[in-house]
C-alpha atoms as a PDB file:
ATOM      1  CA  UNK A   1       0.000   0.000   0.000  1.00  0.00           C
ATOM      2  CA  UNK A   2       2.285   2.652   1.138  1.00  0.00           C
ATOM      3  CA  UNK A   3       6.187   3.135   2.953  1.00  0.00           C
ATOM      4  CA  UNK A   4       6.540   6.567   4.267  1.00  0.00           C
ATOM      5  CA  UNK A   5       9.373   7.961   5.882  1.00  0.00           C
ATOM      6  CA  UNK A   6      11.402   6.250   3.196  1.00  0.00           C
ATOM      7  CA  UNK A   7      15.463   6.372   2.911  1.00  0.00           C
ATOM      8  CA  UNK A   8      18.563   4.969   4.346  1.00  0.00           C
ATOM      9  CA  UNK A   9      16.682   1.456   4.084  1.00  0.00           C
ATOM     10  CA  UNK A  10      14.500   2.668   6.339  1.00  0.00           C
ATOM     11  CA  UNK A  11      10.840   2.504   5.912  1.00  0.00           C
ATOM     12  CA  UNK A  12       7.141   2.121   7.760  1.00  0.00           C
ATOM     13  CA  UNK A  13       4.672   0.126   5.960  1.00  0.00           C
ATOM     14  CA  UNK A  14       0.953   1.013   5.879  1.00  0.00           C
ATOM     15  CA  UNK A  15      -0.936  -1.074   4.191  1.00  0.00           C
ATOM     16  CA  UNK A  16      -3.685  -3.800   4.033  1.00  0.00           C
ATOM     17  CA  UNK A  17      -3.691  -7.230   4.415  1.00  0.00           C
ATOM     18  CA  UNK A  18      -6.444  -8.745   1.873  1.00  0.00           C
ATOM     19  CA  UNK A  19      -5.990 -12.456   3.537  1.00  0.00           C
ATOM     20  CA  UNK A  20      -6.514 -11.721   6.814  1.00  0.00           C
ATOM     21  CA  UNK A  21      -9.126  -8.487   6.327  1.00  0.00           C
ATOM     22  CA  UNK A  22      -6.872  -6.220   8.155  1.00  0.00           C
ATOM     23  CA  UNK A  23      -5.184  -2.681   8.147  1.00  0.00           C
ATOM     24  CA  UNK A  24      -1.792  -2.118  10.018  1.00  0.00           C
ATOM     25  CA  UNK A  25       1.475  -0.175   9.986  1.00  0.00           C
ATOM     26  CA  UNK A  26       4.552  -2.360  10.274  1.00  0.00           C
ATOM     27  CA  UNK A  27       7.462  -0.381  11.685  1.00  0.00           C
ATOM     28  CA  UNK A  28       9.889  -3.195  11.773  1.00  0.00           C
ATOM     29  CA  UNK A  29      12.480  -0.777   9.222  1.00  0.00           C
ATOM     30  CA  UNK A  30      11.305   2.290  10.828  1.00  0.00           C
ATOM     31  CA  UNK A  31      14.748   3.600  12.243  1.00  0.00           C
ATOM     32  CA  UNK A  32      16.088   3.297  15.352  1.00  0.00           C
ATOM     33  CA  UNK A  33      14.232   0.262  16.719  1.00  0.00           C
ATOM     34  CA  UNK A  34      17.032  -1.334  19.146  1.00  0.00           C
ATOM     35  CA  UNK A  35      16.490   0.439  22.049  1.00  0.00           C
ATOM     36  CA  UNK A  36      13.615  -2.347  23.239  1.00  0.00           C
ATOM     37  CA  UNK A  37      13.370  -5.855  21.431  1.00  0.00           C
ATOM     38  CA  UNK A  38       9.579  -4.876  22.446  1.00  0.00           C
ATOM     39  CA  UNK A  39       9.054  -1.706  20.613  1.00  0.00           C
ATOM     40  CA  UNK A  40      10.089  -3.252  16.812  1.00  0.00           C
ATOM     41  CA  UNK A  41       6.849  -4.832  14.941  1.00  0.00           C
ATOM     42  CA  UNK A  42       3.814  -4.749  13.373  1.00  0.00           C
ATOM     43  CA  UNK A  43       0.298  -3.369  14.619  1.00  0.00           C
ATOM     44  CA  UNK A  44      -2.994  -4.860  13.398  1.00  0.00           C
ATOM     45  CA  UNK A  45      -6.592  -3.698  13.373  1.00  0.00           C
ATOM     46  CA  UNK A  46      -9.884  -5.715  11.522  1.00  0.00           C
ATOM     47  CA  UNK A  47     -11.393  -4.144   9.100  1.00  0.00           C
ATOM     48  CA  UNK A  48     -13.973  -5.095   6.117  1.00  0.00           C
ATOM     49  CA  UNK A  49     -13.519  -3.123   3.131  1.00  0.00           C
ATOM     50  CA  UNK A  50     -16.689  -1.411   1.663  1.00  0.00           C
ATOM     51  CA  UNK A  51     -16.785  -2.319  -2.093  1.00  0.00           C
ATOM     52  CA  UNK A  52     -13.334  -3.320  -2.056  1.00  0.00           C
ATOM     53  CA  UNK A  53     -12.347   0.158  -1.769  1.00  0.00           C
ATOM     54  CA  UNK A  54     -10.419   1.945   1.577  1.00  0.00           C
ATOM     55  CA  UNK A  55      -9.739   5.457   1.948  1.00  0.00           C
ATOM     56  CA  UNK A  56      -6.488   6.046   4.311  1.00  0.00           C
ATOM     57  CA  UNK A  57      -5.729   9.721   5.792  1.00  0.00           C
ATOM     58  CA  UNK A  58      -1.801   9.146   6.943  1.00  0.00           C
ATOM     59  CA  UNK A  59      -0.390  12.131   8.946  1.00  0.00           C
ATOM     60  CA  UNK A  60       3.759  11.963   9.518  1.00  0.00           C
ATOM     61  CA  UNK A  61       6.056  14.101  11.861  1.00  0.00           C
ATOM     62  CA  UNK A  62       9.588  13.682  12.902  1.00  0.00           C
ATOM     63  CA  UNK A  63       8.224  10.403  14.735  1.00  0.00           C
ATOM     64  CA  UNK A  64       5.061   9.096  14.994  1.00  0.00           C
ATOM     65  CA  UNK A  65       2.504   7.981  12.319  1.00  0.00           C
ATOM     66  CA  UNK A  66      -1.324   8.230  12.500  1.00  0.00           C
ATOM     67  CA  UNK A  67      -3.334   6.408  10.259  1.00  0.00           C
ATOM     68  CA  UNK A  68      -7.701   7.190  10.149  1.00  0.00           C
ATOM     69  CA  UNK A  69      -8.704   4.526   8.123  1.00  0.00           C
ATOM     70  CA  UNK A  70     -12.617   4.969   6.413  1.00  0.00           C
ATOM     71  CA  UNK A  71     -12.918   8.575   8.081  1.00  0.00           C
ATOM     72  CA  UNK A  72     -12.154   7.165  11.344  1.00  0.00           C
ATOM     73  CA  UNK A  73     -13.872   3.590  11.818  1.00  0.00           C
ATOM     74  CA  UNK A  74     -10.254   2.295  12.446  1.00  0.00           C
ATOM     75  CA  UNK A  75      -7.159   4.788  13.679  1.00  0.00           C
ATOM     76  CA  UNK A  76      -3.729   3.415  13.939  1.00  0.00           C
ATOM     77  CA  UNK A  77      -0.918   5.392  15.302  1.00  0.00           C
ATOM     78  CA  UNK A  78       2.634   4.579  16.262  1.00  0.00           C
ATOM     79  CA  UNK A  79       5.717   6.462  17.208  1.00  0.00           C
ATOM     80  CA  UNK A  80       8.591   5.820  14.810  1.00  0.00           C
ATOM     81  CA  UNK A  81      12.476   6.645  14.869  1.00  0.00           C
ATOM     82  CA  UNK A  82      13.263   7.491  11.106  1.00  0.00           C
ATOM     83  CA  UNK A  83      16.545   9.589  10.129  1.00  0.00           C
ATOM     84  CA  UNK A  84      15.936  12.759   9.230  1.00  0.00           C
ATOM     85  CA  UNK A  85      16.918  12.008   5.943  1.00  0.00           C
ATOM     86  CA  UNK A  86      14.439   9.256   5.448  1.00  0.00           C
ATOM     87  CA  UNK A  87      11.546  11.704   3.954  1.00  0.00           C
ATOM     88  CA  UNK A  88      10.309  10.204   0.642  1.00  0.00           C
ATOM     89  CA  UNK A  89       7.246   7.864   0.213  1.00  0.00           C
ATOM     90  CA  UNK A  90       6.294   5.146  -1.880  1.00  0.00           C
ATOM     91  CA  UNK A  91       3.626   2.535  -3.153  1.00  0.00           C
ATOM     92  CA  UNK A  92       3.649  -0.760  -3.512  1.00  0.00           C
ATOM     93  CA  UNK A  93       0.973  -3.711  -3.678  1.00  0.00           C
ATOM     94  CA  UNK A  94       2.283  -7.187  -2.766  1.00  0.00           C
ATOM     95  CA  UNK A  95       1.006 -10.472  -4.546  1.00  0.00           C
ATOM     96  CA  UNK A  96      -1.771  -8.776  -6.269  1.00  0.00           C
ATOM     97  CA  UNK A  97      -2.741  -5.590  -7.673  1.00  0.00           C
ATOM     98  CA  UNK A  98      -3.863  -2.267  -6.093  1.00  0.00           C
ATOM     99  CA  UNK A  99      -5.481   1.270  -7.696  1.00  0.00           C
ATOM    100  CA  UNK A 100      -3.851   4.530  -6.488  1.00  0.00           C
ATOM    101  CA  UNK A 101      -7.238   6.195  -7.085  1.00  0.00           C
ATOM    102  CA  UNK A 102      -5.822   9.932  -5.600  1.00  0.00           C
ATOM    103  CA  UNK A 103      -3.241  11.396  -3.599  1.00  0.00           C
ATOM    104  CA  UNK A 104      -2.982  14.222  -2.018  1.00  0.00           C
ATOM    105  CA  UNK A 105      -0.127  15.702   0.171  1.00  0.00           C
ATOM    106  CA  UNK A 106       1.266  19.145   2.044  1.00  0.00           C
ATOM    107  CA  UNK A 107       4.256  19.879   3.463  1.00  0.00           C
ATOM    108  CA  UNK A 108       3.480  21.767   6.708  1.00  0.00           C
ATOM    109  CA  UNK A 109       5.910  24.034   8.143  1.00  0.00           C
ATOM    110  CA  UNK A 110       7.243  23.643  11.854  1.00  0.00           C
ATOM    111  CA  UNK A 111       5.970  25.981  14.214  1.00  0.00           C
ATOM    112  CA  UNK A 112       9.232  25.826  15.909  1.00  0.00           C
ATOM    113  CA  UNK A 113      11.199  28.784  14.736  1.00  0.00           C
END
């Protein structure tokens, strides 16, 4: 589905899992993950999809990620530990095909000066 926070070989995976009807972010490649052989892994949540279709709003700072899945009927959010250089983003479906059907995306500005 998606990798954001993408460089370095870094990466956290949103996405949805068709076999087991599920939504989750994986953050597994997110960064710095060795501080706790807890915190490293991948978070889950059921979910049907309504005419095969999902709508995802992802919002990403320095280091967390928020996912609202179907305006809110699922919300994942994690806390990541990316590079600073790991900023691009990418797409990718996984033993099947998927439809990017829009994407939309904005650069906010800190309001740290």
């Amino acid at each position: 589905m998606l990798q954001n926070r993408v460089g370095a070989g870094q990466y956290t995976q949103i996405g949805y899992d068709t076999t087991t009807h599920a939504v989750y972010i994986d953050r597994t490649n997110s960064g710095d993950v060795s501080f706790d052989p807890t915190f490293s892994g991948v978070q889950t949540a059921p979910l049907a999809l309504h005419h095969g279709q999902l709508r995802l709003r992802i919002l990403v700072d320095a280091s967390s990620v928020e996912v609202f899945v179907d305006r809110g009927e699922v919300v994942l959010t994690d806390q990541i530990f990316p590079d600073a250089t790991s900023t691009g983003v990418s797409t990718f479906a996984d033993g099947g095909s998927a439809i990017l059907a829009r994407l939309t995306a904005w650069h906010l500005r800190s309001i740290w000066p």
